[in-house]
PDB file of N, CA and C in Angstrom:
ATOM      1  N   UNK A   1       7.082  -8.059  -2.393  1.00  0.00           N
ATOM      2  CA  UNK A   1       7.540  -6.946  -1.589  1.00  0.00           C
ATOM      3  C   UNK A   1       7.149  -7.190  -0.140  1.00  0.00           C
ATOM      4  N   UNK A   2       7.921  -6.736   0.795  1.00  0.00           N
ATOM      5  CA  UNK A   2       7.929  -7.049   2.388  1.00  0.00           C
ATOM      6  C   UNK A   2       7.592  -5.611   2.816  1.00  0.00           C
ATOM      7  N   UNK A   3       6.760  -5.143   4.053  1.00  0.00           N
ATOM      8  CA  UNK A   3       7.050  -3.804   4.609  1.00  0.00           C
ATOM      9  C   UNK A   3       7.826  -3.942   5.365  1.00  0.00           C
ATOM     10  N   UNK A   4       8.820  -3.101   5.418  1.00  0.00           N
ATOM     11  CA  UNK A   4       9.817  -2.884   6.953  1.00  0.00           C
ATOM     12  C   UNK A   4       9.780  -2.319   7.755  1.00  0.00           C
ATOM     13  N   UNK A   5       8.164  -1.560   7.351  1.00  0.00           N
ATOM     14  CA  UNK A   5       8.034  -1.140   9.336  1.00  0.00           C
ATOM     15  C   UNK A   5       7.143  -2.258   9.824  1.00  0.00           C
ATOM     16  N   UNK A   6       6.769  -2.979   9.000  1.00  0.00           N
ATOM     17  CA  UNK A   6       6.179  -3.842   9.736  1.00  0.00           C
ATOM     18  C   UNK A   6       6.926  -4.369  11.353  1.00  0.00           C
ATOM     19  N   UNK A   7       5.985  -4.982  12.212  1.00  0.00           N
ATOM     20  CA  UNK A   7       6.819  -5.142  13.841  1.00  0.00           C
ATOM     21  C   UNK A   7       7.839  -5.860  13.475  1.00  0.00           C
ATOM     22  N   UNK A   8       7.742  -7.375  12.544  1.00  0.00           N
ATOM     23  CA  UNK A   8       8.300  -8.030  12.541  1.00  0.00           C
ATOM     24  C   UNK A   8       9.745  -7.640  12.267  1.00  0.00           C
ATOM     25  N   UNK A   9       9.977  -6.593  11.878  1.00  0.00           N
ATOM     26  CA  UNK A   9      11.321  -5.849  11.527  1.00  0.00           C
ATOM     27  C   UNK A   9      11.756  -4.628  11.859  1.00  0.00           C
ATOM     28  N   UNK A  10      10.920  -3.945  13.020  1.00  0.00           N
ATOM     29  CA  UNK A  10      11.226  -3.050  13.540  1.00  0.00           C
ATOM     30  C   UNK A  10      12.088  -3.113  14.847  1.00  0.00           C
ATOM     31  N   UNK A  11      12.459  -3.914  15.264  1.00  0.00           N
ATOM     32  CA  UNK A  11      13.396  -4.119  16.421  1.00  0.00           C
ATOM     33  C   UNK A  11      14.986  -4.223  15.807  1.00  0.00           C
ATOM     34  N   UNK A  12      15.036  -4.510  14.587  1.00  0.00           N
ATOM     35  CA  UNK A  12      16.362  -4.558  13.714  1.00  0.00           C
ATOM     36  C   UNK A  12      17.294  -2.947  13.447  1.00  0.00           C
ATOM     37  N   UNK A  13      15.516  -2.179  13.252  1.00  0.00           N
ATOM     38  CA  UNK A  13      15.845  -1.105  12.356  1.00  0.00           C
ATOM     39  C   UNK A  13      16.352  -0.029  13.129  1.00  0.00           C
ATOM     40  N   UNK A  14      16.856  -0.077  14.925  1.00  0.00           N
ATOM     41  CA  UNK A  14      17.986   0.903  15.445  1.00  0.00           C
ATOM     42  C   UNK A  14      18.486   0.800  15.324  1.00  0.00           C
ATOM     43  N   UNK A  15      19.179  -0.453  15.078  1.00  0.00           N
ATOM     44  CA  UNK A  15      20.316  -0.716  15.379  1.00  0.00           C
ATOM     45  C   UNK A  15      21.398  -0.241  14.142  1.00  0.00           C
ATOM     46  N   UNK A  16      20.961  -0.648  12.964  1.00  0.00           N
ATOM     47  CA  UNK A  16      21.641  -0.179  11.806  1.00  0.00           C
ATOM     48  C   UNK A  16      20.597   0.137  10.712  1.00  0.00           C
ATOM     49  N   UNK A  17      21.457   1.652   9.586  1.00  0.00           N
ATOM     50  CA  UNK A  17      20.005   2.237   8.423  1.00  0.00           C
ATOM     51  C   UNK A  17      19.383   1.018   7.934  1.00  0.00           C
ATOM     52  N   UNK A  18      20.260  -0.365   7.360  1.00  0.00           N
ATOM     53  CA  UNK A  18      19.858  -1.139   6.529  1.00  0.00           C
ATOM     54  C   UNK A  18      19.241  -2.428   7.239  1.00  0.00           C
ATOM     55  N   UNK A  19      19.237  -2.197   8.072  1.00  0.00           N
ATOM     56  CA  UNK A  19      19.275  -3.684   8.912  1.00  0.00           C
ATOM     57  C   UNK A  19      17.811  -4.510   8.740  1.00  0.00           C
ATOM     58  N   UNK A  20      16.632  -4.064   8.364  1.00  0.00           N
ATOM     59  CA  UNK A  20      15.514  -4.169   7.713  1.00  0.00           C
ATOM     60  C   UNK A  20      15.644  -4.838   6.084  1.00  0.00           C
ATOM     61  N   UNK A  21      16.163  -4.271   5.595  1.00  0.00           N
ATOM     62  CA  UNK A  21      16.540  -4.466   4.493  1.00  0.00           C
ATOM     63  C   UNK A  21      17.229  -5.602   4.284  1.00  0.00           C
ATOM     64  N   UNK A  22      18.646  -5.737   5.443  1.00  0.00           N
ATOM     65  CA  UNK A  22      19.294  -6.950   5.289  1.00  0.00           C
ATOM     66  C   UNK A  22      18.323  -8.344   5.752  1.00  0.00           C
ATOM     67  N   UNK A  23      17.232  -8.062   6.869  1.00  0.00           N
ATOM     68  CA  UNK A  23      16.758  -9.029   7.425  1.00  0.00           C
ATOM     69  C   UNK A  23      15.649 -10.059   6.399  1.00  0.00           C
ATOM     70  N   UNK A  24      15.166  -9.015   5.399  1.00  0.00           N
ATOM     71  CA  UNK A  24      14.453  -9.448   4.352  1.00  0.00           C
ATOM     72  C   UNK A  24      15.299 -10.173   3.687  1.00  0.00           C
ATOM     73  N   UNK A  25      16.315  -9.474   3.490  1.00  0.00           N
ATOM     74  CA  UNK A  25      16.913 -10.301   2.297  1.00  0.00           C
ATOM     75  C   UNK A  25      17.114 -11.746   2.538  1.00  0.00           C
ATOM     76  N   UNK A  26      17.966 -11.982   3.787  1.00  0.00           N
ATOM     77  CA  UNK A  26      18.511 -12.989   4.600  1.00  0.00           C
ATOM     78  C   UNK A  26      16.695 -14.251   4.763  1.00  0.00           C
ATOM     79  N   UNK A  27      15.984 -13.585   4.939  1.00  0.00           N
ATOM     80  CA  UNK A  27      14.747 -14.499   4.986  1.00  0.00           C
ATOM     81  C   UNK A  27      14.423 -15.155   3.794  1.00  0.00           C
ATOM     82  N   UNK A  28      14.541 -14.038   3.041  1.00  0.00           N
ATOM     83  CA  UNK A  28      13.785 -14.329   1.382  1.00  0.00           C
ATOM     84  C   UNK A  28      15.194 -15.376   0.335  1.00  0.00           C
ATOM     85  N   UNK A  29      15.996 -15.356   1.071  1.00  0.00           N
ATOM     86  CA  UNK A  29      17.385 -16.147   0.208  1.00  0.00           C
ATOM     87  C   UNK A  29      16.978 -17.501   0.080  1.00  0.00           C
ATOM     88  N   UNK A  30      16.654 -18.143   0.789  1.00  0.00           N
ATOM     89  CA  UNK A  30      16.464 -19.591   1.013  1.00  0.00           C
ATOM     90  C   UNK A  30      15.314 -19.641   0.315  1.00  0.00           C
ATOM     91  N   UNK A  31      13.874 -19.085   0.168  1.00  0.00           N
ATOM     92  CA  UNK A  31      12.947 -19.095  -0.864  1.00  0.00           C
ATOM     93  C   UNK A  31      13.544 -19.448  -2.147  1.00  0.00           C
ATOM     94  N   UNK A  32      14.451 -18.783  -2.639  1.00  0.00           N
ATOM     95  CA  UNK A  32      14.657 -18.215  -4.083  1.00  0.00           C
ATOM     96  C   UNK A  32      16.151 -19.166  -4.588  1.00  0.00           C
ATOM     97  N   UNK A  33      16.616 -20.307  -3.578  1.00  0.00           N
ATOM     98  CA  UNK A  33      18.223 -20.635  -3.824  1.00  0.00           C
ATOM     99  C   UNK A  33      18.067 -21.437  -5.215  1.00  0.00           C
ATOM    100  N   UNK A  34      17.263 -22.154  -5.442  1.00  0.00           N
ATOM    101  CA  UNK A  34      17.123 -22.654  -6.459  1.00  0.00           C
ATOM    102  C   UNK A  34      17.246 -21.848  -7.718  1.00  0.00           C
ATOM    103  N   UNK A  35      17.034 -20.861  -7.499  1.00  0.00           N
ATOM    104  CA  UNK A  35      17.148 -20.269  -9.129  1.00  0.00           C
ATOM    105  C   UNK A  35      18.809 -19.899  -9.170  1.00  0.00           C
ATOM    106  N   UNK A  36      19.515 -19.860  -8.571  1.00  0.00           N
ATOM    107  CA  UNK A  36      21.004 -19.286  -8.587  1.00  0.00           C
ATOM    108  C   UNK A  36      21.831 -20.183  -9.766  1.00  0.00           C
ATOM    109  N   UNK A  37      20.855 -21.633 -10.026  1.00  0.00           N
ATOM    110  CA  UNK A  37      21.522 -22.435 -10.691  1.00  0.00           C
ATOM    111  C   UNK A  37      20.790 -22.186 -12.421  1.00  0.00           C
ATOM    112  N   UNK A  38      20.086 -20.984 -12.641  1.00  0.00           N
ATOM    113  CA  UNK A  38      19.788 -20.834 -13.842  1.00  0.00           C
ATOM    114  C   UNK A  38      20.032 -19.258 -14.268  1.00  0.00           C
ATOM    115  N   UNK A  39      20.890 -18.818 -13.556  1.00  0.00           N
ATOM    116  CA  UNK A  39      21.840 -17.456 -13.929  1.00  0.00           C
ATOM    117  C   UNK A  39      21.986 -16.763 -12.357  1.00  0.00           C
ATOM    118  N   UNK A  40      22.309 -15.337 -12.299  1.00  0.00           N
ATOM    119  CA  UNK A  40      22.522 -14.649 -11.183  1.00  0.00           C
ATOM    120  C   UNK A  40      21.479 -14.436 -11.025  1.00  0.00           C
ATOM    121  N   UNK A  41      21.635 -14.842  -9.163  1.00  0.00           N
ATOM    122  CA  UNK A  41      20.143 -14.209  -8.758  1.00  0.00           C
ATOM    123  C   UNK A  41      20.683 -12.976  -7.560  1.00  0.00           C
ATOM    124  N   UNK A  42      19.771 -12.155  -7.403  1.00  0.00           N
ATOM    125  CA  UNK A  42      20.435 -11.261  -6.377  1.00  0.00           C
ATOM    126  C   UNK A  42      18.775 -10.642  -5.628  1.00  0.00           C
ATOM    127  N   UNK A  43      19.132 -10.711  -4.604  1.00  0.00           N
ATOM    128  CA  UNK A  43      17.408 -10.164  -4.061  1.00  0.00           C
ATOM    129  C   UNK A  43      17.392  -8.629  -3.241  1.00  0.00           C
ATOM    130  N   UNK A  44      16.707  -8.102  -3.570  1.00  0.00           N
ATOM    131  CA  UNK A  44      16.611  -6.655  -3.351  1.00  0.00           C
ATOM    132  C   UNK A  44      15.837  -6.821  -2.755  1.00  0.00           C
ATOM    133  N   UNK A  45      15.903  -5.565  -1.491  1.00  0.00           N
ATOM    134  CA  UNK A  45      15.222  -5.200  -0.541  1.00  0.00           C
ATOM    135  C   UNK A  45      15.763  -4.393  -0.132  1.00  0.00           C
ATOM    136  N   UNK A  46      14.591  -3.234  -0.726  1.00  0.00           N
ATOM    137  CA  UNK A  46      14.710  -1.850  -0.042  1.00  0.00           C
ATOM    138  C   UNK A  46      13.608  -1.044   1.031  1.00  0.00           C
ATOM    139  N   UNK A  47      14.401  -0.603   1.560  1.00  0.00           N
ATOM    140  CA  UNK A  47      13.590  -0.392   3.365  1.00  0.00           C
ATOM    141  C   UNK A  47      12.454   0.445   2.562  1.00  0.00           C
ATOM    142  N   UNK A  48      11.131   1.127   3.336  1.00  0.00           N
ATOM    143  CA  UNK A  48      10.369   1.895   2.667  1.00  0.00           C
ATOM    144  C   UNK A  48      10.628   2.988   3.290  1.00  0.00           C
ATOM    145  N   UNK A  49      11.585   3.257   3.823  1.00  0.00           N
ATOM    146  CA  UNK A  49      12.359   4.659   3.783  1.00  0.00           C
ATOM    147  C   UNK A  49      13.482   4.956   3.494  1.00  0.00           C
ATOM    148  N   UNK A  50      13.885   4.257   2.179  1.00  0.00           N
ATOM    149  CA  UNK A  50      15.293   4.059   1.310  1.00  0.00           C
ATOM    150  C   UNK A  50      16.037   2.849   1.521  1.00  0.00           C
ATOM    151  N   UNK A  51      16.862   2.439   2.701  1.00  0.00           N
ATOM    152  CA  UNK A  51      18.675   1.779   2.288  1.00  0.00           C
ATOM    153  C   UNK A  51      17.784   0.499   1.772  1.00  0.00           C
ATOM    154  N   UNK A  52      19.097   0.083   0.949  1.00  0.00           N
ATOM    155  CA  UNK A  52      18.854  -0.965   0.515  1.00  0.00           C
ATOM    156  C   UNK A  52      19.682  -2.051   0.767  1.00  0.00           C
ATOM    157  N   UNK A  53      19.649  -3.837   0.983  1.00  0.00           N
ATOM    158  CA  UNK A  53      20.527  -4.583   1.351  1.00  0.00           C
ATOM    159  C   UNK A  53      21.937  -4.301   0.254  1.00  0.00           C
ATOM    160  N   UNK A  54      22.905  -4.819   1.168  1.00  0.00           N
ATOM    161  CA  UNK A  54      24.239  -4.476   0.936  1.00  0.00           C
ATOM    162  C   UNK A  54      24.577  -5.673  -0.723  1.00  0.00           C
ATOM    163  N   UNK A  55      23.886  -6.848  -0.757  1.00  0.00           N
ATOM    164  CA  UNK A  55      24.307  -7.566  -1.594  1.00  0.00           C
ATOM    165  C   UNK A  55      23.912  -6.251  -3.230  1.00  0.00           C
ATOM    166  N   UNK A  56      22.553  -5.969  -2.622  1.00  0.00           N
ATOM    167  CA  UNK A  56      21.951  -5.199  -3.932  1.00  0.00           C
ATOM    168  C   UNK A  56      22.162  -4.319  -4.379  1.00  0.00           C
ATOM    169  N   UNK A  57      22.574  -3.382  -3.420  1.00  0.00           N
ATOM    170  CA  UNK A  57      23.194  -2.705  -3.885  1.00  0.00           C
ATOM    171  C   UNK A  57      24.952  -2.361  -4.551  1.00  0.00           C
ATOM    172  N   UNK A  58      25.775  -3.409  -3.856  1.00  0.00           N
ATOM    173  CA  UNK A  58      26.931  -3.607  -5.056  1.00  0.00           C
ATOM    174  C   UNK A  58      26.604  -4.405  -6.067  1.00  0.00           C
ATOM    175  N   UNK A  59      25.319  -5.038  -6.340  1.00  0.00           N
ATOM    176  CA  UNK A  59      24.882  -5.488  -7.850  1.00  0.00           C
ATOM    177  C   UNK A  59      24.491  -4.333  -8.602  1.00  0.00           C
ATOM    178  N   UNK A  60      23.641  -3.509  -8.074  1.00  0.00           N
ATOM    179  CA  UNK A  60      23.108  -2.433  -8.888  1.00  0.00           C
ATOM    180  C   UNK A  60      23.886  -1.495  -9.298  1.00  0.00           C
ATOM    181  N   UNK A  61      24.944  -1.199  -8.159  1.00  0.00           N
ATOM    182  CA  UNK A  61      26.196   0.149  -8.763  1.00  0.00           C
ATOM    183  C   UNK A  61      26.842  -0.766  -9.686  1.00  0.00           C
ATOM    184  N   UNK A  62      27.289  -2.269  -9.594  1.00  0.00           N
ATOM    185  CA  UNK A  62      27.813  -2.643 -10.968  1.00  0.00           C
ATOM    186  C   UNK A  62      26.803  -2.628 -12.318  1.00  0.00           C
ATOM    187  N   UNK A  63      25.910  -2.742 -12.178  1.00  0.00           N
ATOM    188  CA  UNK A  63      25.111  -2.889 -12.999  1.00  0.00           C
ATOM    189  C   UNK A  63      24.847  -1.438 -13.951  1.00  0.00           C
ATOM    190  N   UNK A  64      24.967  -0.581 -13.021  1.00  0.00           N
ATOM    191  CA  UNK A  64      24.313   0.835 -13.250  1.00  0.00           C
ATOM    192  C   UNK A  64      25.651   2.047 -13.661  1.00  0.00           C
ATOM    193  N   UNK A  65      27.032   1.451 -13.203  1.00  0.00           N
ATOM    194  CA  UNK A  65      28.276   1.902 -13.854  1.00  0.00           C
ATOM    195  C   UNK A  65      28.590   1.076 -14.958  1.00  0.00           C
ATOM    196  N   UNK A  66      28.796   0.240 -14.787  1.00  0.00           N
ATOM    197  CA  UNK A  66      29.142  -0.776 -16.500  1.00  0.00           C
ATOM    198  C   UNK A  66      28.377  -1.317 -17.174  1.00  0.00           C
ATOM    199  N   UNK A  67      27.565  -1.826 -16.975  1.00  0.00           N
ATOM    200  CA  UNK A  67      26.646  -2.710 -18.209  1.00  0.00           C
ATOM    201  C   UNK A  67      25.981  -1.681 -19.014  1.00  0.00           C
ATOM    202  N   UNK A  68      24.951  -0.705 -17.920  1.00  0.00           N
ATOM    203  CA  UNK A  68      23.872   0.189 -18.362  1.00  0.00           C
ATOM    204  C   UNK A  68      24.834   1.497 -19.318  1.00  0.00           C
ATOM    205  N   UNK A  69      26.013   1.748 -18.272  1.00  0.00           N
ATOM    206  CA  UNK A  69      26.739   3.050 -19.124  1.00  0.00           C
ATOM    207  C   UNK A  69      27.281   2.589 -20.528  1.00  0.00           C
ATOM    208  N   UNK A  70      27.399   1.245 -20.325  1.00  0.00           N
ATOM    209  CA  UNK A  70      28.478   0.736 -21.214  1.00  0.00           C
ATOM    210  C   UNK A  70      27.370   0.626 -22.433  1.00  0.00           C
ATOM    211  N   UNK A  71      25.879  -0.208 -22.510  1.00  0.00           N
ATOM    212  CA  UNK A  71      25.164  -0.229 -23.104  1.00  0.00           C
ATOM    213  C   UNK A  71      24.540   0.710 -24.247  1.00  0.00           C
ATOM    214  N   UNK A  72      24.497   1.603 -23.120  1.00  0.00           N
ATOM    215  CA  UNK A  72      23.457   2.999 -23.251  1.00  0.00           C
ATOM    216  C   UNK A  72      24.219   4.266 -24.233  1.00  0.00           C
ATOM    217  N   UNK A  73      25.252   4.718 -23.075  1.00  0.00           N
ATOM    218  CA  UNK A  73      26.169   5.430 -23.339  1.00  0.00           C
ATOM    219  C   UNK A  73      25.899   6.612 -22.951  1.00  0.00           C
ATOM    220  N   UNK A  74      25.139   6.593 -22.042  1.00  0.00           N
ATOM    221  CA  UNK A  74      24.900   7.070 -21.195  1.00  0.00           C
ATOM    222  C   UNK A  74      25.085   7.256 -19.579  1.00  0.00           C
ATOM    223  N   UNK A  75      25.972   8.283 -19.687  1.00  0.00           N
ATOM    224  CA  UNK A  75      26.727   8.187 -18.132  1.00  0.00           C
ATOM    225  C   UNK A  75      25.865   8.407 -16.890  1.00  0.00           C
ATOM    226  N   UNK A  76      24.533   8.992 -17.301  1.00  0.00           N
ATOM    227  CA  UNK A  76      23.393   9.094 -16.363  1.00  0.00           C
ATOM    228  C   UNK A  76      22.981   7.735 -16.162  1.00  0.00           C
ATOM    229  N   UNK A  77      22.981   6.557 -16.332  1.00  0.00           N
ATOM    230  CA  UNK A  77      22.026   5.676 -16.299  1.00  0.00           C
ATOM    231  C   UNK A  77      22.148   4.951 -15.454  1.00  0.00           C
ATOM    232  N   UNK A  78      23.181   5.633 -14.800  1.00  0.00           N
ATOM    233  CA  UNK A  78      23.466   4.864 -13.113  1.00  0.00           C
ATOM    234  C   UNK A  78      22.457   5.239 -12.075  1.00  0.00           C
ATOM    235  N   UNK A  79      22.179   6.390 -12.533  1.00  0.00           N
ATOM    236  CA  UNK A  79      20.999   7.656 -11.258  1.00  0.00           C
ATOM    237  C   UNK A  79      20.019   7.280 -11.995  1.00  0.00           C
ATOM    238  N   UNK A  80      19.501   7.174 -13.561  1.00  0.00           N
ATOM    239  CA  UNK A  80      18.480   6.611 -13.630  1.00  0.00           C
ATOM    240  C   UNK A  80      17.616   5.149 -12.824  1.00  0.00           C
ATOM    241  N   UNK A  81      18.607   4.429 -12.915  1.00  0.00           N
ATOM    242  CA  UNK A  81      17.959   3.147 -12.259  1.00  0.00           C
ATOM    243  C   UNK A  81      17.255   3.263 -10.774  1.00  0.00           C
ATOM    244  N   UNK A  82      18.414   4.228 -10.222  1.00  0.00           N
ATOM    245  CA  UNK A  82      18.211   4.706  -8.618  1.00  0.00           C
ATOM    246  C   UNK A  82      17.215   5.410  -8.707  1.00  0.00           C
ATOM    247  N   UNK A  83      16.951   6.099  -9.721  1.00  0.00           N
ATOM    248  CA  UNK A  83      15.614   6.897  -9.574  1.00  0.00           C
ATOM    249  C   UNK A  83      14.348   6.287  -9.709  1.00  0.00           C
ATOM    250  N   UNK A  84      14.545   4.641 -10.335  1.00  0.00           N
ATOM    251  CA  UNK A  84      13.562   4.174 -11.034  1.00  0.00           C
ATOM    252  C   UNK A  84      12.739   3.224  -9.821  1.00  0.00           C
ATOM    253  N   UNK A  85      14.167   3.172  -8.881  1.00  0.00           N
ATOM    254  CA  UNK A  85      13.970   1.754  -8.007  1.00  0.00           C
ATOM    255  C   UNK A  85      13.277   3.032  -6.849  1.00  0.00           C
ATOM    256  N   UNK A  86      13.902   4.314  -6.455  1.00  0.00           N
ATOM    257  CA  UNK A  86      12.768   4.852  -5.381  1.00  0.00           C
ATOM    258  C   UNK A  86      11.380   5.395  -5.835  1.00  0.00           C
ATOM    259  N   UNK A  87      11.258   5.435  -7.259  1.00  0.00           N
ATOM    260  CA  UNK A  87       9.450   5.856  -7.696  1.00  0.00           C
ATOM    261  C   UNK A  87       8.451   4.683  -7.461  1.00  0.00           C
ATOM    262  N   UNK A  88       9.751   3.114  -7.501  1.00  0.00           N
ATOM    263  CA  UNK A  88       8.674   1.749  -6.847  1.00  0.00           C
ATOM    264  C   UNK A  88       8.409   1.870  -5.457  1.00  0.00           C
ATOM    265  N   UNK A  89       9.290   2.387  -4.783  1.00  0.00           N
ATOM    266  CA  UNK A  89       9.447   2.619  -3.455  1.00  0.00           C
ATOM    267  C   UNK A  89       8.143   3.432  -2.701  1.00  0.00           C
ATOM    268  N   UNK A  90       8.425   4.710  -3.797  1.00  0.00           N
ATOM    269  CA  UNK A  90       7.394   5.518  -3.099  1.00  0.00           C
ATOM    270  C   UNK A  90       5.892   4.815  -3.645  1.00  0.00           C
ATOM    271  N   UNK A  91       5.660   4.170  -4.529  1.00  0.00           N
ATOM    272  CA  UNK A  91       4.510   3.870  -4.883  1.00  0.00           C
ATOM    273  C   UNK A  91       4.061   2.518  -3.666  1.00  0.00           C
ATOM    274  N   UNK A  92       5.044   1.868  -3.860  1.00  0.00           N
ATOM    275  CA  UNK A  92       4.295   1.241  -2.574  1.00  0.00           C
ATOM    276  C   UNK A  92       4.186   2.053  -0.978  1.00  0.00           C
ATOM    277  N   UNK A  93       4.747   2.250  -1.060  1.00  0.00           N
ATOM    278  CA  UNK A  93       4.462   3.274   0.357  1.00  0.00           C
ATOM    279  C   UNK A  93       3.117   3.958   0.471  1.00  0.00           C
ATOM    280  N   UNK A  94       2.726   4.637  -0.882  1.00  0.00           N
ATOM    281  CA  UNK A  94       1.498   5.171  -1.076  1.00  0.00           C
ATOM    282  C   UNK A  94       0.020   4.034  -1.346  1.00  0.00           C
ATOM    283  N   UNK A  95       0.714   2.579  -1.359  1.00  0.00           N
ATOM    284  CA  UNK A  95      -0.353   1.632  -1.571  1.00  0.00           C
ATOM    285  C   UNK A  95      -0.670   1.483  -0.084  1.00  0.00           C
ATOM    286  N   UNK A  96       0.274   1.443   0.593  1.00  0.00           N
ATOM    287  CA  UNK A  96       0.333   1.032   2.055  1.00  0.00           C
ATOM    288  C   UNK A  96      -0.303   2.181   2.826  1.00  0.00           C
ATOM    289  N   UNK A  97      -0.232   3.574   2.966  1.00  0.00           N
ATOM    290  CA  UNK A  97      -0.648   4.340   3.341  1.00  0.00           C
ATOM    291  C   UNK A  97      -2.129   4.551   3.278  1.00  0.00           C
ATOM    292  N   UNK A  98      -2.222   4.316   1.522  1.00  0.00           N
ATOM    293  CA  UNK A  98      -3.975   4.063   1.343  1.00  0.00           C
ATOM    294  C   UNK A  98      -4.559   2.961   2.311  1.00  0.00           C
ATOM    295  N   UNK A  99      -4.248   1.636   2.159  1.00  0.00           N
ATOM    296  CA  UNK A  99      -4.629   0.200   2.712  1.00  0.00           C
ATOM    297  C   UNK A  99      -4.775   0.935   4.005  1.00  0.00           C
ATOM    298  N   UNK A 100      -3.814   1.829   5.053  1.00  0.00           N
ATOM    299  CA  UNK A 100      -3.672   2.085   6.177  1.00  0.00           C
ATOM    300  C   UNK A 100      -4.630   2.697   6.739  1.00  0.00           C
ATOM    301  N   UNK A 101      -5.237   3.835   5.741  1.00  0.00           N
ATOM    302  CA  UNK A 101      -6.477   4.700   5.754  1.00  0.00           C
ATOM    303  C   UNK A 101      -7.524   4.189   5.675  1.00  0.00           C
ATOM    304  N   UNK A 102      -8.243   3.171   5.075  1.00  0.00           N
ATOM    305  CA  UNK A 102      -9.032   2.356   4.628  1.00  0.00           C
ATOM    306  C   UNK A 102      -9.547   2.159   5.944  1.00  0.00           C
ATOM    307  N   UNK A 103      -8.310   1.081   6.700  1.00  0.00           N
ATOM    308  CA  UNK A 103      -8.790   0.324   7.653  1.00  0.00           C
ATOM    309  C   UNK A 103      -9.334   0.773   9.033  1.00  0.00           C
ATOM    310  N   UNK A 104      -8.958   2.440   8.840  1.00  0.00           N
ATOM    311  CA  UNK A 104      -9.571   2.859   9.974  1.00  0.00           C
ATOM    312  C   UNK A 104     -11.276   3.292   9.411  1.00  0.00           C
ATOM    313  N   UNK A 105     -11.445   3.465   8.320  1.00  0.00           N
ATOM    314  CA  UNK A 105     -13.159   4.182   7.869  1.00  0.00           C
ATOM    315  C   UNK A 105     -14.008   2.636   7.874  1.00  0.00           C
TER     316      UNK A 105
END
């Protein structure tokens, strides 16, 4: 996981909601190219105040309308996932906030 308020990505984040999000992704691609050749790889990165990169999120609405509904049978399980991916969200935020507090005592 990356922070995106970190500086290093805060000059991105006027310009557009996701643009944090995209900048991670775009960094972290070249880490990870090698695995593309042992199934789909897709890299998520979501800002820690929601959007998420554009690749990941048309993986996840496919993922979360057909596979999961189709699976499940369950027509909720599209908002489930979304719900699942901002409770990681907020938990790191709250790791970061602690770490943040720390460093001033």
């Amino acid at each position: 996981m990356s922070c995106t308020t970190a500086d290093s990505y805060l000059e991105a984040s006027p310009r557009e909601d996701d643009a944090a999000a995209e900048l991670v992704s775009s960094n972290n691609v070249a880490k990870y190219v090698g695995l593309s050749s042992q199934g789909e790889f897709v890299l998520i990165a979501v800002e820690s105040h929601g959007p998420i990169n554009r690749d990941a999120l048309q993986f996840l609405n496919e993922m979360g309308s057909w596979r999961l509904v189709e699976t499940t049978g369950d027509v909720r399980a599209s908002s489930f996932l979304f719900q699942r991916i901002s409770v990681v969200v907020q938990r790191f935020n709250s790791v970061l906030l602690y770490d943040g507090l720390n460093w001033f005592y």
